[in-house]
Protein backbone atom coordinates (compact mmCIF):
# COMPACT_ATOMS: atom_id res chain seq x y z
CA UNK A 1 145.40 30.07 97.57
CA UNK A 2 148.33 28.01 96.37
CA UNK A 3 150.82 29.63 94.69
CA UNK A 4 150.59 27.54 91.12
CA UNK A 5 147.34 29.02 90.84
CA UNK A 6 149.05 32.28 89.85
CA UNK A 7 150.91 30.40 87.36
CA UNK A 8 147.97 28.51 86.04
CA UNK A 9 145.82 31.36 85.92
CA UNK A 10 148.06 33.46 83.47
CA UNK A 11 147.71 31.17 80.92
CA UNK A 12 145.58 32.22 78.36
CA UNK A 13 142.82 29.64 77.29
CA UNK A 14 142.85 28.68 80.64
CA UNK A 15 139.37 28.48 82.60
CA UNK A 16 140.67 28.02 86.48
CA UNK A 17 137.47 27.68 88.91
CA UNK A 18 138.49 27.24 92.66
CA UNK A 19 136.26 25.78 95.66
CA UNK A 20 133.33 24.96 93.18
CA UNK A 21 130.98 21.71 93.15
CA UNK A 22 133.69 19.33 90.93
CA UNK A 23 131.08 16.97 91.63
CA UNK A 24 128.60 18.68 89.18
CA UNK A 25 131.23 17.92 86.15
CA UNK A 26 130.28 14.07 87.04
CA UNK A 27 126.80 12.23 85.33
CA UNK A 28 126.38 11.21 89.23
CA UNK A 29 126.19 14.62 90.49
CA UNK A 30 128.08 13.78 93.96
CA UNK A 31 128.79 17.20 95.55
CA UNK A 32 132.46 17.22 96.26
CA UNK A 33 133.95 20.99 96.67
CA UNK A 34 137.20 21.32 94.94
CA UNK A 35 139.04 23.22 92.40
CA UNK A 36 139.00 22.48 88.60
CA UNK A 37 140.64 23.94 85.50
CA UNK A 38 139.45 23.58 81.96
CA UNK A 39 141.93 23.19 79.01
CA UNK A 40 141.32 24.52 75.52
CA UNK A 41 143.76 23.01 73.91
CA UNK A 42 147.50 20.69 73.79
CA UNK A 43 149.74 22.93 74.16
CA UNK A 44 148.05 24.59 77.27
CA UNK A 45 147.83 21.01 78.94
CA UNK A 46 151.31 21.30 78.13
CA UNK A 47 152.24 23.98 79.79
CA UNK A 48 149.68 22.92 83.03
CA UNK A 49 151.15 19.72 83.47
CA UNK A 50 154.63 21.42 83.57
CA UNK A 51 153.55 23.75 86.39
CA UNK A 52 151.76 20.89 88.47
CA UNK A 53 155.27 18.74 87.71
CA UNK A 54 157.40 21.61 89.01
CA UNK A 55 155.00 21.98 92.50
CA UNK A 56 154.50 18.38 92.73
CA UNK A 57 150.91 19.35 92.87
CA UNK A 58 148.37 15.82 92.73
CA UNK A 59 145.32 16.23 89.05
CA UNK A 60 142.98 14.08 88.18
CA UNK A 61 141.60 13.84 84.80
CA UNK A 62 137.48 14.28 84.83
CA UNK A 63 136.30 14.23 81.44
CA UNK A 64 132.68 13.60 81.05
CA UNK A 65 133.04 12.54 84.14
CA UNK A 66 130.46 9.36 83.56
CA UNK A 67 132.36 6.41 85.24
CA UNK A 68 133.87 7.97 87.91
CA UNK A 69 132.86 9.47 91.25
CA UNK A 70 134.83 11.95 93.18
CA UNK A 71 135.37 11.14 97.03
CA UNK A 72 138.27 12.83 97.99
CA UNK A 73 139.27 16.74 96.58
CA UNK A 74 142.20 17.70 98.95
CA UNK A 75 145.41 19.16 97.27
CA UNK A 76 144.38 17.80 93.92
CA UNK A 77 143.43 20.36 90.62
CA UNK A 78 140.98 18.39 88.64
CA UNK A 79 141.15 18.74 84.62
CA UNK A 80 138.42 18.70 81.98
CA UNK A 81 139.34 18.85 78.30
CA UNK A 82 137.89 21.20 76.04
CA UNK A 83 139.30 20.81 72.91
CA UNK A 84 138.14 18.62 70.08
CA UNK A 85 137.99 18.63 66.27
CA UNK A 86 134.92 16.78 65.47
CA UNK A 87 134.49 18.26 62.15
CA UNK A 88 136.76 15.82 60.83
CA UNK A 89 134.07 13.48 61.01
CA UNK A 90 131.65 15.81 58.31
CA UNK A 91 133.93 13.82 55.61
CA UNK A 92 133.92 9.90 55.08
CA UNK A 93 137.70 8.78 55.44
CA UNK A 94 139.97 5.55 56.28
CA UNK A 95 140.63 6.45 59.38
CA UNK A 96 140.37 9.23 61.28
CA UNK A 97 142.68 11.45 64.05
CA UNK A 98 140.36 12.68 66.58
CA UNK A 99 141.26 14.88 69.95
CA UNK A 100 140.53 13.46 73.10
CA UNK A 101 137.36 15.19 74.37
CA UNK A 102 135.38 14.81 70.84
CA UNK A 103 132.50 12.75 72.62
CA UNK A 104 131.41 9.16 71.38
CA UNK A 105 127.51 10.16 70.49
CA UNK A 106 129.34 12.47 67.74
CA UNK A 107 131.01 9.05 66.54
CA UNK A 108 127.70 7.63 66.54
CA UNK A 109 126.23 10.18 64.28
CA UNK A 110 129.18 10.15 62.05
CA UNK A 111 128.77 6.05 61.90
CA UNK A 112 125.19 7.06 61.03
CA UNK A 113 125.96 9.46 58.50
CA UNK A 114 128.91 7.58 56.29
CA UNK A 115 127.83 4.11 57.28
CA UNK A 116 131.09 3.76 59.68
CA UNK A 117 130.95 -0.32 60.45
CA UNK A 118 132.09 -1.38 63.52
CA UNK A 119 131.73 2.12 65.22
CA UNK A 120 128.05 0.46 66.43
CA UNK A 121 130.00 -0.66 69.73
CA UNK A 122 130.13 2.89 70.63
CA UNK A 123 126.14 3.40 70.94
CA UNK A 124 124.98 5.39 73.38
CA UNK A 125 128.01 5.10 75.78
CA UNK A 126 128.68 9.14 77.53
CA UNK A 127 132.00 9.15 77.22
CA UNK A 128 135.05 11.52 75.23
CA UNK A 129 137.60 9.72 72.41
CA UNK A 130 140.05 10.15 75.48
CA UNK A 131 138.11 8.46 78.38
CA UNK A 132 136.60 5.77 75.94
CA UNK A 133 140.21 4.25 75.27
CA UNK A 134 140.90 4.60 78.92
CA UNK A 135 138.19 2.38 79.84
CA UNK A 136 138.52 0.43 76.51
CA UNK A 137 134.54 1.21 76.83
CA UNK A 138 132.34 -1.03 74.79
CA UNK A 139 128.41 -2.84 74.35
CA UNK A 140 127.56 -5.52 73.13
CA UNK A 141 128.59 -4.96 69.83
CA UNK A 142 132.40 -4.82 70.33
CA UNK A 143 134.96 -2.81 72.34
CA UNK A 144 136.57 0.59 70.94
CA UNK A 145 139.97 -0.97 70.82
CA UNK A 146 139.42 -2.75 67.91
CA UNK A 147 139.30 0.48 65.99
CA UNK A 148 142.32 2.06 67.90
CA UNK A 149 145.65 2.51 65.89
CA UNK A 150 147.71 4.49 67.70
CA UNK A 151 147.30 7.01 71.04
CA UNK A 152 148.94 10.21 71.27
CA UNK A 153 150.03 10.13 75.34
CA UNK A 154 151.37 13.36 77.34
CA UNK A 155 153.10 11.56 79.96
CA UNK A 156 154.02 12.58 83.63
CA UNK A 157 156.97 13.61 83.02
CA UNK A 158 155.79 15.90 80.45
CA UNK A 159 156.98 14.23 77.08
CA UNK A 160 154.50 13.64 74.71
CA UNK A 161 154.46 10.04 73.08
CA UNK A 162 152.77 8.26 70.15
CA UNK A 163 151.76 4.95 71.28
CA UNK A 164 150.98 2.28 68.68
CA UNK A 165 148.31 -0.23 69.92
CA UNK A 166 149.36 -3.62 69.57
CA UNK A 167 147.11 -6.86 70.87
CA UNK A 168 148.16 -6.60 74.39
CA UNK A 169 147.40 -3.40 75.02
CA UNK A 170 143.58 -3.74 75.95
CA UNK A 171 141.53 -5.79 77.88
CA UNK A 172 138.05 -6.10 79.34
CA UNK A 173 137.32 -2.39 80.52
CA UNK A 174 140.99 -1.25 80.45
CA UNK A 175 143.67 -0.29 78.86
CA UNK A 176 147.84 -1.45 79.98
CA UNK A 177 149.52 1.57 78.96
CA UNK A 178 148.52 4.55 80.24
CA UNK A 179 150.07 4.99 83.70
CA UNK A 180 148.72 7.13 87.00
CA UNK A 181 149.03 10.78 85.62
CA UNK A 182 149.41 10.12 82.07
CA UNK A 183 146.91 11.83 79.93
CA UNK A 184 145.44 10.41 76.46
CA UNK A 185 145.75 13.76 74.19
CA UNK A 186 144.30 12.40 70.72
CA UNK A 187 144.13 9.18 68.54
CA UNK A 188 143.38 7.38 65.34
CA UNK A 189 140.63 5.71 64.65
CA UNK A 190 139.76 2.93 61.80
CA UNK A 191 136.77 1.17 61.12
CA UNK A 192 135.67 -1.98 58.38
CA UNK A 193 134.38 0.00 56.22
CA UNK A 194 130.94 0.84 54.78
CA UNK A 195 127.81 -0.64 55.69
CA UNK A 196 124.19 -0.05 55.06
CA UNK A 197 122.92 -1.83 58.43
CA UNK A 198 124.81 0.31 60.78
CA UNK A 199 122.00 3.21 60.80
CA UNK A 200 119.70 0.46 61.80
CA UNK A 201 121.35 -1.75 64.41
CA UNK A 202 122.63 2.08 66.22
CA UNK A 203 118.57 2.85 66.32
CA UNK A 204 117.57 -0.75 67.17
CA UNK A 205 120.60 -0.42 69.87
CA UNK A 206 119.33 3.04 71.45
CA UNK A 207 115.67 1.68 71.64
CA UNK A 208 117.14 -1.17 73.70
CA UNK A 209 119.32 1.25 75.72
CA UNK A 210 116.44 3.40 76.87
CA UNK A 211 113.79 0.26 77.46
CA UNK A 212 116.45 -1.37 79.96
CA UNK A 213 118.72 1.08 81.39
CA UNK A 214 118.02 4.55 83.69
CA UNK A 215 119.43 6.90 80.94
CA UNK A 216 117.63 9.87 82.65
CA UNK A 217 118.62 9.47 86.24
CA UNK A 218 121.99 10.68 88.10
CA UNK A 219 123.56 7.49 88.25
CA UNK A 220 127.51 6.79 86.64
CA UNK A 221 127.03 3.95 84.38
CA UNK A 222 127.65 0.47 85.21
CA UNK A 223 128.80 -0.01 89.30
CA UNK A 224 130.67 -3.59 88.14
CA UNK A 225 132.32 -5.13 86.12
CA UNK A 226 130.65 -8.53 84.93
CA UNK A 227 133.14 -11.79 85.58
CA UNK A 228 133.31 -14.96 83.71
CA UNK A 229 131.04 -16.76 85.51
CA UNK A 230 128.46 -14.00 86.32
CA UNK A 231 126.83 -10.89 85.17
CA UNK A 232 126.45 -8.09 87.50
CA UNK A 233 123.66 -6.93 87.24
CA UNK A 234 121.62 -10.03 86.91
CA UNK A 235 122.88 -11.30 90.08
CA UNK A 236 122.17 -7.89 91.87
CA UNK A 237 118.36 -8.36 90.73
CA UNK A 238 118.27 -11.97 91.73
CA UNK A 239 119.92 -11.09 95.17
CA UNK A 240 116.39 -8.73 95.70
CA UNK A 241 118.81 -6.00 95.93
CA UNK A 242 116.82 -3.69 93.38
CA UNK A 243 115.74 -0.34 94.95
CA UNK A 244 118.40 -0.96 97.97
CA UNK A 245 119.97 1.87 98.85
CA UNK A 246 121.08 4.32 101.89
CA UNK A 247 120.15 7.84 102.06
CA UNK A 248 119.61 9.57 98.53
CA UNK A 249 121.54 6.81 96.67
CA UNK A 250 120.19 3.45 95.50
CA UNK A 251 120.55 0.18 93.17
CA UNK A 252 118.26 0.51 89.99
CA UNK A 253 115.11 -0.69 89.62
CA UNK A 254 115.37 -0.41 86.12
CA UNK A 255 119.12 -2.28 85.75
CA UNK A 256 120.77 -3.81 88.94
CA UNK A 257 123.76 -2.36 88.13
CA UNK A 258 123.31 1.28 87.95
CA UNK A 259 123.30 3.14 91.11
CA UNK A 260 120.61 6.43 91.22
CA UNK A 261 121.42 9.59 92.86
CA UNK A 262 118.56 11.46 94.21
CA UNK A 263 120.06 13.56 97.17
CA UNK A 264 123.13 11.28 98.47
CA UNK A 265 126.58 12.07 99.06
CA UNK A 266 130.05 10.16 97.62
CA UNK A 267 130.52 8.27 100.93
CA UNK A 268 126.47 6.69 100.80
CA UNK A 269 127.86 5.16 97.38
CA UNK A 270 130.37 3.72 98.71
CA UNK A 271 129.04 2.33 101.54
CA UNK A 272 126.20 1.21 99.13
CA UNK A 273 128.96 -0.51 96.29
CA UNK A 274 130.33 -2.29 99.51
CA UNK A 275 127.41 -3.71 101.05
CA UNK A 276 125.71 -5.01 97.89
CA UNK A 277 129.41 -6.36 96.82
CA UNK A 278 129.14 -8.48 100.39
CA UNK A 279 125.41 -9.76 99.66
CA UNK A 280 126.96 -10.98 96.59
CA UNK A 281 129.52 -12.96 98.07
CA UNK A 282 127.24 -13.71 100.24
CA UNK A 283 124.94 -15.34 97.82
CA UNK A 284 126.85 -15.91 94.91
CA UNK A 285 130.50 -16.62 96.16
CA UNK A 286 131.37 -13.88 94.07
CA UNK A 287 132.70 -10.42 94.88
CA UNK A 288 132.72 -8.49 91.56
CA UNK A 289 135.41 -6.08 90.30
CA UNK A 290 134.80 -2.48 90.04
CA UNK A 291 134.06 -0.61 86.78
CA UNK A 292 133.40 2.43 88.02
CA UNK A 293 136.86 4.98 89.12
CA UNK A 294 136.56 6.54 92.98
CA UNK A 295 138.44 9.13 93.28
C-alpha cells in the first residue's frame, strides 16, 4: 500500500476504498479495479488534495461519473464528492449557492416546485452542480452557464479561488477555466425568474427524453459532440451503424449516439468510439469531437 494512504485514511469523514470496481461509480459500469476515496465535505478535500500535492500522487475527479469512462487506474486515487446542501433549494430565492455534488434532477424538482425559469435546460441530464459546469452540460433548452455567477475553485496548488463567470468562460460542452487537477467546490446559481410553464415544458421534456433516448441501459450519455455542420447521432443512424458494436458494447438502437454496455470492457469502447468515428469520415467527411472524458 502506498504510504499516503495512511495519511488519507486518518482523516475523519474520509471513506478510502482500495482495489475496488471504480468502474461501478460510472453510469457505464466499465470494470476498472482501482482505488477511490469519498469526501464529505471542503475542508477534508482540503486537506486530501494537500497530501496528494505533497506525494505528487495523480486523482481524478469521478462524480456521478455519467460522461466519463475509466480506462486506465494505475497510481491514480479517484475522488467522489459527498457533500451537498440541497435544502437550500426547499425556499424560493434570487439566486442560490449550491455545493458541488447537489445533483441536477434536485434542480429540476426545485424548478418544478418554485417555478425556477430557465433551470428547464437542466432536464433530465445525471450529472452533480460540480460536473454540470465542467461540461457546461445543457438540452435543448439552454446551457447551465447562463445561470452561473460565480465558481468557487480549489486549485492544484491547493488555494481555494472564487471565480466570477464572465462571457468567455463557456462554450459548447466546456468550460476555459478550470485547469487539469482543479476541482469545482460550489457555485451560485441565478435564474429569470418565475414562470408558470416550467412544470410543463420539464414533463413535456422527460416524456421526450424517455421516448428517444436509452435512459435505462449502461451507456454514458452522449459518445459526441455534434459539429456545425452535423449532428452526431443522426449521422451514426444514417451510416447503418445502429446496433454496431464489439463484444458486450454497442451503438444504440434507440439514439445513435449512446453507446450500451451489456458485458464489455473500457478498451471494446474505445475501439468501438474509433471505428464508428472512421465510418464517419468515411461517409460524411467528418470526424466528430468527443463529449464523453476517457480516463
Amino acid at each position: 500500500m502506498h504510504p499516503l494512504f495512511e495519511k488519507v485514511k486518518s482523516i475523519d469523514g474520509i471513506k478510502l476504498k482500495l482495489q475496488v470496481d471504480v468502474g461501478s461509480y460510472t453510469t457505464m459500469k466499465l470494470t476498472a479495479i482501482g482505488d477511490i476515496v469519498e469526501v464529505d465535505d471542503s475542508k477534508n478535500l482540503e486537506l486530501l488534495i494537500s497530501i496528494l500535492k505533497e506525494h505528487q500522487y495523480k486523482y481524478h475527479l469521478i462524480g456521478l461519473g455519467a460522461n466519463q469512462v475509466i480506462l486506465n487506474t494505475k497510481d491514480t486515487l479517484f475522488i467522489r464528492l459527498k457533500f451537498e446542501n440541497s435544502g437550500v433549494l426547499k425556499l424560493y430565492q434570487d439566486k442560490y449557492e449550491l455545493l458541488a455534488g447537489v445533483t441536477l434532477n434536485k434542480l429540476t424538482s426545485a424548478a418544478i416546485k418554485h417555478g425556477l425559469s430557465g433551470w428547464e435546460c437542466l432536464t433530465g441530464i445525471p450529472a452533480t452542480v460540480g460536473g454540470a459546469i465542467f461540461m457546461n452540460a445543457g438540452t435543448k433548452f439552454g446551457e447551465i452557464c447562463s445561470f452561473v455567477e460565480s465558481v468557487k475553485i480549489l486549485r492544484k496548488s491547493g488555494k481555494l479561488e472564487n471565480y466570477k463567470v464572465n462571457e468567455e468562460s463557456f462554450s459548447y460542452r466546456k468550460n476555459n477555466f478550470v485547469s487539469k487537477g482543479d476541482i469545482i467546490v460550489s457555485a451560485i446559481l441565478t435564474h429569470n425568474g418565475k414562470s408558470e410553464s416550467v412544470k410543463e415544458t420539464i414533463k413535456e421534456y422527460l416524456e421526450y427524453r424517455n421516448n428517444t433516448q436509452p435512459l435505462g441501459t449502461q451507456n454514458c450519455g452522449c459518445v459526441f459532440k455534434n459539429n456545425e455542420r452535423l449532428k452526431a447521432g443522426a449521422s451514426i443512424d444514417k451510416a447503418g451503424l445502429k446496433g454496431f458494436g464489439f463484444n458486450g458494447i454497442k451503438v444504440s438502437q434507440k439514439h445513435g449516439n449512446f453507446f450500451e454496455n451489456t458485458d464489455g470492457s473500457a478498451k471494446d469502447f474505445v475501439r468501438l468510439v474509433e471505428t464508428v468515428n472512421e465510418k464517419l469520415f468515411e461517409q460524411f467527411d467528418e470526424k466528430f469531437e468527443l463529449e464523453v472524458k476517457i480516463y
